[in-house]
N, C-alpha and C. Protein backbone atom coordinates (compact mmCIF):
# COMPACT_ATOMS: atom_id res chain seq x y z
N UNK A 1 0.82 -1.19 0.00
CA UNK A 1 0.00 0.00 0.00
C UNK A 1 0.87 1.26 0.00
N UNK A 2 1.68 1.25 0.30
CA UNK A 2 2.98 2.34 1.20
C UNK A 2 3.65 2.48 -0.45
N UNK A 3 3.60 1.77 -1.51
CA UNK A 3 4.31 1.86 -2.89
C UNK A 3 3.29 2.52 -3.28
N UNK A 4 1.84 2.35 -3.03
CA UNK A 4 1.29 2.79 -4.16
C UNK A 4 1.04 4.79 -3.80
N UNK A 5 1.06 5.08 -2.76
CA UNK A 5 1.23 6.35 -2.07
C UNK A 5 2.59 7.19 -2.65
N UNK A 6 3.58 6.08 -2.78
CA UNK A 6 4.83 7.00 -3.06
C UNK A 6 4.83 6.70 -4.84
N UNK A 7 4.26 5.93 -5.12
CA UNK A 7 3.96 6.27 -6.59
C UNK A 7 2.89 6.99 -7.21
N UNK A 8 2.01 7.11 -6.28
CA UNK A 8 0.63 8.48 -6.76
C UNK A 8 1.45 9.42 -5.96
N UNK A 9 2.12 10.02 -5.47
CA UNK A 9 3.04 11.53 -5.33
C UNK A 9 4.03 11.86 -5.76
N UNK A 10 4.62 10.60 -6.82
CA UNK A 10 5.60 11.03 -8.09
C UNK A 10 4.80 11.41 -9.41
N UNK A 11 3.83 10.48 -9.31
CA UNK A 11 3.12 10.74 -10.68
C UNK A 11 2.56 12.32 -10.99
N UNK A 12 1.74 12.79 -9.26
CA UNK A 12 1.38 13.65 -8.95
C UNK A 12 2.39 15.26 -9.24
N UNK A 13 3.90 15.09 -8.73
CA UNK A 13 4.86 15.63 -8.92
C UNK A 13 4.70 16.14 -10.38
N UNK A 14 5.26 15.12 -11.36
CA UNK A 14 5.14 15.23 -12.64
C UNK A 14 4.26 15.98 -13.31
N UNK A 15 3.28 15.63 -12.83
CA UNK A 15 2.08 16.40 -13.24
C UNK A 15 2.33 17.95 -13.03
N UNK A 16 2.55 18.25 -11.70
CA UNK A 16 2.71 19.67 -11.32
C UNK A 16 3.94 20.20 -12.11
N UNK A 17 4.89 19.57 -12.09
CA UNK A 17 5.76 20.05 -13.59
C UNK A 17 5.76 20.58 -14.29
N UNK A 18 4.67 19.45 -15.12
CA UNK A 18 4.10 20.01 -16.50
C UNK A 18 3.47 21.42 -16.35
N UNK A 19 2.90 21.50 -15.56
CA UNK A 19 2.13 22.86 -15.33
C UNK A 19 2.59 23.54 -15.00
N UNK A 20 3.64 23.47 -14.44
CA UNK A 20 4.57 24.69 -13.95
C UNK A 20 4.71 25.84 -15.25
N UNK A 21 5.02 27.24 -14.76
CA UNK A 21 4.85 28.23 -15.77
C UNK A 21 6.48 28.24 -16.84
N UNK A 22 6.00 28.31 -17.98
CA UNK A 22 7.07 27.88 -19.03
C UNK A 22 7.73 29.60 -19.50
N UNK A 23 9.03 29.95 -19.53
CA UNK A 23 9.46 30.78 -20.40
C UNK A 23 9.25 30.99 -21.71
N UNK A 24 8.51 31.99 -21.80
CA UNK A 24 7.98 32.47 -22.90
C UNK A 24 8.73 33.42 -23.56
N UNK A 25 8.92 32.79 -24.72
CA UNK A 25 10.04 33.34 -25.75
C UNK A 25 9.34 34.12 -27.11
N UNK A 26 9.43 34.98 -27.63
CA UNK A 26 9.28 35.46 -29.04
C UNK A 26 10.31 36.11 -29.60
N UNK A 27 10.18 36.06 -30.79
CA UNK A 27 11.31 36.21 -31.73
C UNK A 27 11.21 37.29 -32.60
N UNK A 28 12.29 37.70 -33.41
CA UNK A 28 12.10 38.92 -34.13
C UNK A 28 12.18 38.33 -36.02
N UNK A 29 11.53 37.91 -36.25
CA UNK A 29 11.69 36.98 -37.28
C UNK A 29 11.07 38.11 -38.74
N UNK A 30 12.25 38.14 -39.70
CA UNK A 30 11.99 38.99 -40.83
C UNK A 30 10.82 39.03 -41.40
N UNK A 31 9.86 40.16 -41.85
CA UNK A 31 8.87 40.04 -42.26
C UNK A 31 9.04 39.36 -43.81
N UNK A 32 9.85 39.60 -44.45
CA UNK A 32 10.34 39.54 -46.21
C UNK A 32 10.42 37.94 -45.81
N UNK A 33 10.23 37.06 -45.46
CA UNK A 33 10.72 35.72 -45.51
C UNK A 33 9.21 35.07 -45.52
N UNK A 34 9.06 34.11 -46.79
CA UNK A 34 7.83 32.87 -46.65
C UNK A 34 7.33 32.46 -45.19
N UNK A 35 6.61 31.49 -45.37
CA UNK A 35 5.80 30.96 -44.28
C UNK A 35 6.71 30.14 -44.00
N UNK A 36 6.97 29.71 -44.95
CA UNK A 36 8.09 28.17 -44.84
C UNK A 36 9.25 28.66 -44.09
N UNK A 37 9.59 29.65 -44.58
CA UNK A 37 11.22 30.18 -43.83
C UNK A 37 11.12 30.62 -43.11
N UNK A 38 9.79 31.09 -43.01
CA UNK A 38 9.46 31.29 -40.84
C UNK A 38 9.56 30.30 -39.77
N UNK A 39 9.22 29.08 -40.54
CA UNK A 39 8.72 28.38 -39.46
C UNK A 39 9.96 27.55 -39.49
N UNK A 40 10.59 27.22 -40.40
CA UNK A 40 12.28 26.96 -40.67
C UNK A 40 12.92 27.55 -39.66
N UNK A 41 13.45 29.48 -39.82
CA UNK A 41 14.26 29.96 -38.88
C UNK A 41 13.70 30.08 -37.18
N UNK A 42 12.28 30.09 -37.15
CA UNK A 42 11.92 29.51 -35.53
C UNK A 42 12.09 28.02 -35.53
N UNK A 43 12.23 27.36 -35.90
CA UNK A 43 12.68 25.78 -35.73
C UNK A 43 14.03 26.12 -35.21
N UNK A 44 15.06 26.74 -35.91
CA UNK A 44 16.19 27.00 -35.30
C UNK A 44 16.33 27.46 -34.20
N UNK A 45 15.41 28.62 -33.78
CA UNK A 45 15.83 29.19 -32.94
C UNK A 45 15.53 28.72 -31.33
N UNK A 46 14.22 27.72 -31.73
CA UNK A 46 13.60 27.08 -30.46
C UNK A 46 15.20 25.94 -30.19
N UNK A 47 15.73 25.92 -31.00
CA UNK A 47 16.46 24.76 -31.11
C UNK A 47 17.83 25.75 -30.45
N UNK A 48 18.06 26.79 -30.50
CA UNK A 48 18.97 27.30 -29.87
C UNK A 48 18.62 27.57 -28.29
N UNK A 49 16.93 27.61 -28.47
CA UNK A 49 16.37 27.71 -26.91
C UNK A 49 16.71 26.95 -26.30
N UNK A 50 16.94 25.81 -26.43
CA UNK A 50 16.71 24.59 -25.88
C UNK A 50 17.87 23.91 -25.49
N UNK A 51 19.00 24.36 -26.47
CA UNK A 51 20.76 24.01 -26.17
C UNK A 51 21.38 25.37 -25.10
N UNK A 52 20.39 26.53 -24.96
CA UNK A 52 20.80 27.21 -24.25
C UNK A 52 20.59 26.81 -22.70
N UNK A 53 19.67 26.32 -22.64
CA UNK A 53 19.15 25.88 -21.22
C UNK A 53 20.62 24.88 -20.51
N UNK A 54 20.77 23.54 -21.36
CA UNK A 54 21.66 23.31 -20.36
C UNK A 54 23.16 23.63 -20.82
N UNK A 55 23.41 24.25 -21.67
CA UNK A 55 24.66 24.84 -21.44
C UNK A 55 25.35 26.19 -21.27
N UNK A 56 24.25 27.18 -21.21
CA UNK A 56 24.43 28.76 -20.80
C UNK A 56 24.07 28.88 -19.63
N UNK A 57 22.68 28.66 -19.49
CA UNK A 57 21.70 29.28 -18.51
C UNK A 57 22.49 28.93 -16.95
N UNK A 58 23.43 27.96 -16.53
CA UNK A 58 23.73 28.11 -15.00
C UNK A 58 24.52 29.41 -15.04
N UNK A 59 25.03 29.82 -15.67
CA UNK A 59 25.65 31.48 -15.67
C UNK A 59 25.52 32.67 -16.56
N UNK A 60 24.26 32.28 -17.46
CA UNK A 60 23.66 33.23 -17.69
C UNK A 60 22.29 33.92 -17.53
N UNK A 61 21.96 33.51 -16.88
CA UNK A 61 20.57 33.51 -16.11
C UNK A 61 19.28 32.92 -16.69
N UNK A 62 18.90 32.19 -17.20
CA UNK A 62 17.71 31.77 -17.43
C UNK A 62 17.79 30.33 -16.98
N UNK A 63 15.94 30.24 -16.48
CA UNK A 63 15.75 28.94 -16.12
C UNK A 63 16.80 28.59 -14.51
N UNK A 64 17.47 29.51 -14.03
CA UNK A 64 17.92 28.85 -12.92
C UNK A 64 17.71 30.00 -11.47
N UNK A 65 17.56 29.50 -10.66
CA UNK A 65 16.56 29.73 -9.35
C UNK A 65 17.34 31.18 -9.26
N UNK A 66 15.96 31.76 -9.06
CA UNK A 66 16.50 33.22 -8.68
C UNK A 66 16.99 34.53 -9.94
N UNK A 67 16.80 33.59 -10.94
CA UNK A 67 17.49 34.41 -12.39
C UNK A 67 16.50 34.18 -13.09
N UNK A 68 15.42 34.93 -13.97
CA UNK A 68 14.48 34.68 -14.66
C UNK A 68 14.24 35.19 -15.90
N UNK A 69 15.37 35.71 -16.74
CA UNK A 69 15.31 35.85 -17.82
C UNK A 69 16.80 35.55 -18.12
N UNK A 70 16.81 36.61 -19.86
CA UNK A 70 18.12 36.17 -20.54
C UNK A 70 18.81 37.35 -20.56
N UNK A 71 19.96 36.90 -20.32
CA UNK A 71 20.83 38.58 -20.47
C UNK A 71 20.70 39.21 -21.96
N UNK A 72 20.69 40.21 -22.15
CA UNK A 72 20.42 41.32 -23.30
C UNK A 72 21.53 41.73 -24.32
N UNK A 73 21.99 40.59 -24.24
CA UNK A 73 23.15 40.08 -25.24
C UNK A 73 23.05 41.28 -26.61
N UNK A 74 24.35 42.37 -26.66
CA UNK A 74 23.91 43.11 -27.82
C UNK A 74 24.89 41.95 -28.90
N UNK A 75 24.15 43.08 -30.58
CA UNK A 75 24.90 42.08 -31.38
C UNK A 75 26.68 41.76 -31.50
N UNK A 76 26.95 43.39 -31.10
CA UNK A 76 28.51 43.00 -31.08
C UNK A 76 29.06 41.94 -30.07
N UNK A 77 28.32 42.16 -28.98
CA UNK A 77 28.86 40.73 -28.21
C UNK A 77 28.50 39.41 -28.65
N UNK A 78 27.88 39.12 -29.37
CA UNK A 78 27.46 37.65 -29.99
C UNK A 78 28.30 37.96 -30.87
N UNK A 79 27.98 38.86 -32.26
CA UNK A 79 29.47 38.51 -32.88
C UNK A 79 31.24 38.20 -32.52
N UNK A 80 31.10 39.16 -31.10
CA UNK A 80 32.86 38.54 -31.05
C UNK A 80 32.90 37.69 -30.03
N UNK A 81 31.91 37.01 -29.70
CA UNK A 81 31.44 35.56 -29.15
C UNK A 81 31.84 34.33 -30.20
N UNK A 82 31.13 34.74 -31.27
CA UNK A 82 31.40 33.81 -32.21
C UNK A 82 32.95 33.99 -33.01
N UNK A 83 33.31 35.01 -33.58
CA UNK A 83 34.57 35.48 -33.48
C UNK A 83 35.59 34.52 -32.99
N UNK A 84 35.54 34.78 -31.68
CA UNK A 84 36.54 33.89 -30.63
C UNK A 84 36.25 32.87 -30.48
N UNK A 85 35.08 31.62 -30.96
CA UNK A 85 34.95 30.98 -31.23
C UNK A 85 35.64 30.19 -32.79
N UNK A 86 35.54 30.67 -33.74
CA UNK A 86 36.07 30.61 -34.51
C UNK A 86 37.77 30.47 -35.06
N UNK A 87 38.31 31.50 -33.93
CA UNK A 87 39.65 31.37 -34.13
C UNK A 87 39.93 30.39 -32.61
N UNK A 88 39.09 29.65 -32.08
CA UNK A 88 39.74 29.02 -31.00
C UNK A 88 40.22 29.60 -30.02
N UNK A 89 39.64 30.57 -29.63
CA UNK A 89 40.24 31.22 -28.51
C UNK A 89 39.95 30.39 -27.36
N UNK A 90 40.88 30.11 -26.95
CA UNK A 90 41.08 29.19 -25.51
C UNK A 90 40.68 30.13 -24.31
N UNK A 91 40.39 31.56 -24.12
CA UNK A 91 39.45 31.70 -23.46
C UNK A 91 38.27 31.84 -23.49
N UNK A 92 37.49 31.16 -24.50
CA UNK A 92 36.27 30.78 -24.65
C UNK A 92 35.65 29.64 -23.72
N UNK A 93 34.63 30.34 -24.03
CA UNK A 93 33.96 28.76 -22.88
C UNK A 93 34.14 27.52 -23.46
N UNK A 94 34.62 26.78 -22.60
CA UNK A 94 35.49 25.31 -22.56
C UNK A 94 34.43 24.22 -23.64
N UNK A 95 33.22 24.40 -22.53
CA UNK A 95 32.20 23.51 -23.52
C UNK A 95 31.40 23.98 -25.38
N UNK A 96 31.76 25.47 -25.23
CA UNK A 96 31.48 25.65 -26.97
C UNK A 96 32.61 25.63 -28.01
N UNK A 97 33.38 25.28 -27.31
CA UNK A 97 34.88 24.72 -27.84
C UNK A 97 34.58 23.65 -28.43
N UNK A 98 33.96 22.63 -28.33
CA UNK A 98 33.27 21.18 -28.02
C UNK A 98 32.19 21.25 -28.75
N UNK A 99 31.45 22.59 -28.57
CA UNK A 99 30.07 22.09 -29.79
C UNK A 99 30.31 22.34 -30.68
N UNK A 100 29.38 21.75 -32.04
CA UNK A 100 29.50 21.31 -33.12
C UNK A 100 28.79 23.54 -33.64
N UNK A 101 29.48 23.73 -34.57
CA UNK A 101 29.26 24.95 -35.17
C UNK A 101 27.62 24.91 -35.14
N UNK A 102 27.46 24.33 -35.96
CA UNK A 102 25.76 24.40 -36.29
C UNK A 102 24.89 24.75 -34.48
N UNK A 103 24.69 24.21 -33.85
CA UNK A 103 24.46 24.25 -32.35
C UNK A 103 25.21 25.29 -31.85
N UNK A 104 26.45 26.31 -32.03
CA UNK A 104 26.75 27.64 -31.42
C UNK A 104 25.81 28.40 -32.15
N UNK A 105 25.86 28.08 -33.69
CA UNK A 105 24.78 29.45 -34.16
C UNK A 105 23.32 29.22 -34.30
N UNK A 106 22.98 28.17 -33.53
CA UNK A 106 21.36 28.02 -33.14
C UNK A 106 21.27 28.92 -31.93
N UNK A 107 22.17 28.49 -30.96
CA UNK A 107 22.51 29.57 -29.68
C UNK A 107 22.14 31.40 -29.95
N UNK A 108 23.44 31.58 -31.13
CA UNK A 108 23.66 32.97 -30.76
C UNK A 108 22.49 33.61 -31.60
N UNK A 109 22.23 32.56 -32.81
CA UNK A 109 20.74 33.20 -33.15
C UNK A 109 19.40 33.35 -32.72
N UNK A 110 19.63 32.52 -31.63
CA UNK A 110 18.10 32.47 -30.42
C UNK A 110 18.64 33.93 -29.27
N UNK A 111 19.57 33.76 -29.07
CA UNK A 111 20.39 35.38 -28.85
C UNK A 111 19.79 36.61 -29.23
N UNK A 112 19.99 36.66 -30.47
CA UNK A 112 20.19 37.95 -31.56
C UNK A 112 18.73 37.74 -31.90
N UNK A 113 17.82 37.11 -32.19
CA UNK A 113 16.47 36.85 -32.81
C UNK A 113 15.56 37.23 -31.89
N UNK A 114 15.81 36.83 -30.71
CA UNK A 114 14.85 37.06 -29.24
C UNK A 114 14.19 38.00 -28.78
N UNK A 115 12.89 38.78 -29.20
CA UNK A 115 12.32 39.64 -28.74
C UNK A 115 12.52 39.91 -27.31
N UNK A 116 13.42 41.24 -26.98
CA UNK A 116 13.99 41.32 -25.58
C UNK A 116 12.59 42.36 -24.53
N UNK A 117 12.62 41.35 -23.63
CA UNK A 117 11.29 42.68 -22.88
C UNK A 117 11.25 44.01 -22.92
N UNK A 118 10.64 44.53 -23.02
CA UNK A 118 10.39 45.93 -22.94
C UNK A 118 10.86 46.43 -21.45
């Protein structure tokens, strides 16, 4: 009986999860571009959302306790982000050293694309 209690208050858990309130993102997505290439370059960019979470966000603030948005990243700093990425700068962050190109510029374009709050 004592299993089935601690398995209806995991299930229960889960549940409350799901419901928990989600970061809400919008994007600045070119008006001149098809339907198709809208929903193309937000495919990317959710996809940069999503690689940002676990490899930015413990020190750049989103998604972690007490920090509730994204820093306001201008473009020159994403460009010489990527920049120093590019030429290997060894003081770059260790782990985008490691990611695959395609996945830094899903990143810096969920960055640069990101309708920033008012």
């Amino acid at each position: 009986m004592r299993k089935i209690y601690v398995l209806l208050a995991f299930v229960a858990l889960i549940i409350l999860a799901q419901c928990a309130p989600q970061v809400k993102v919008e994007y600045n997505i070119p008006e001149n571009l098809n339907d198709v290439q809208k929903n193309e370059l937000k495919a990317r960019l959710d996809k940069g959302l999503q690689l940002y979470k676990p490899n930015c966000s413990g020190c750049h603030g989103i998604f972690t306790k007490g920090k509730d948005s994204i820093p306001n990243f201008t473009a020159k700093q994403i460009s010489a982000y990527k920049a120093r990425h590019e030429l290997h700068d060894p003081t770059n962050h260790a782990f985008a050293m490691k990611m695959p190109p395609e996945d830094l510029d899903a990143i810096l374009n969920f960055l640069l694309l990101r309708k920033k709050p008012d």
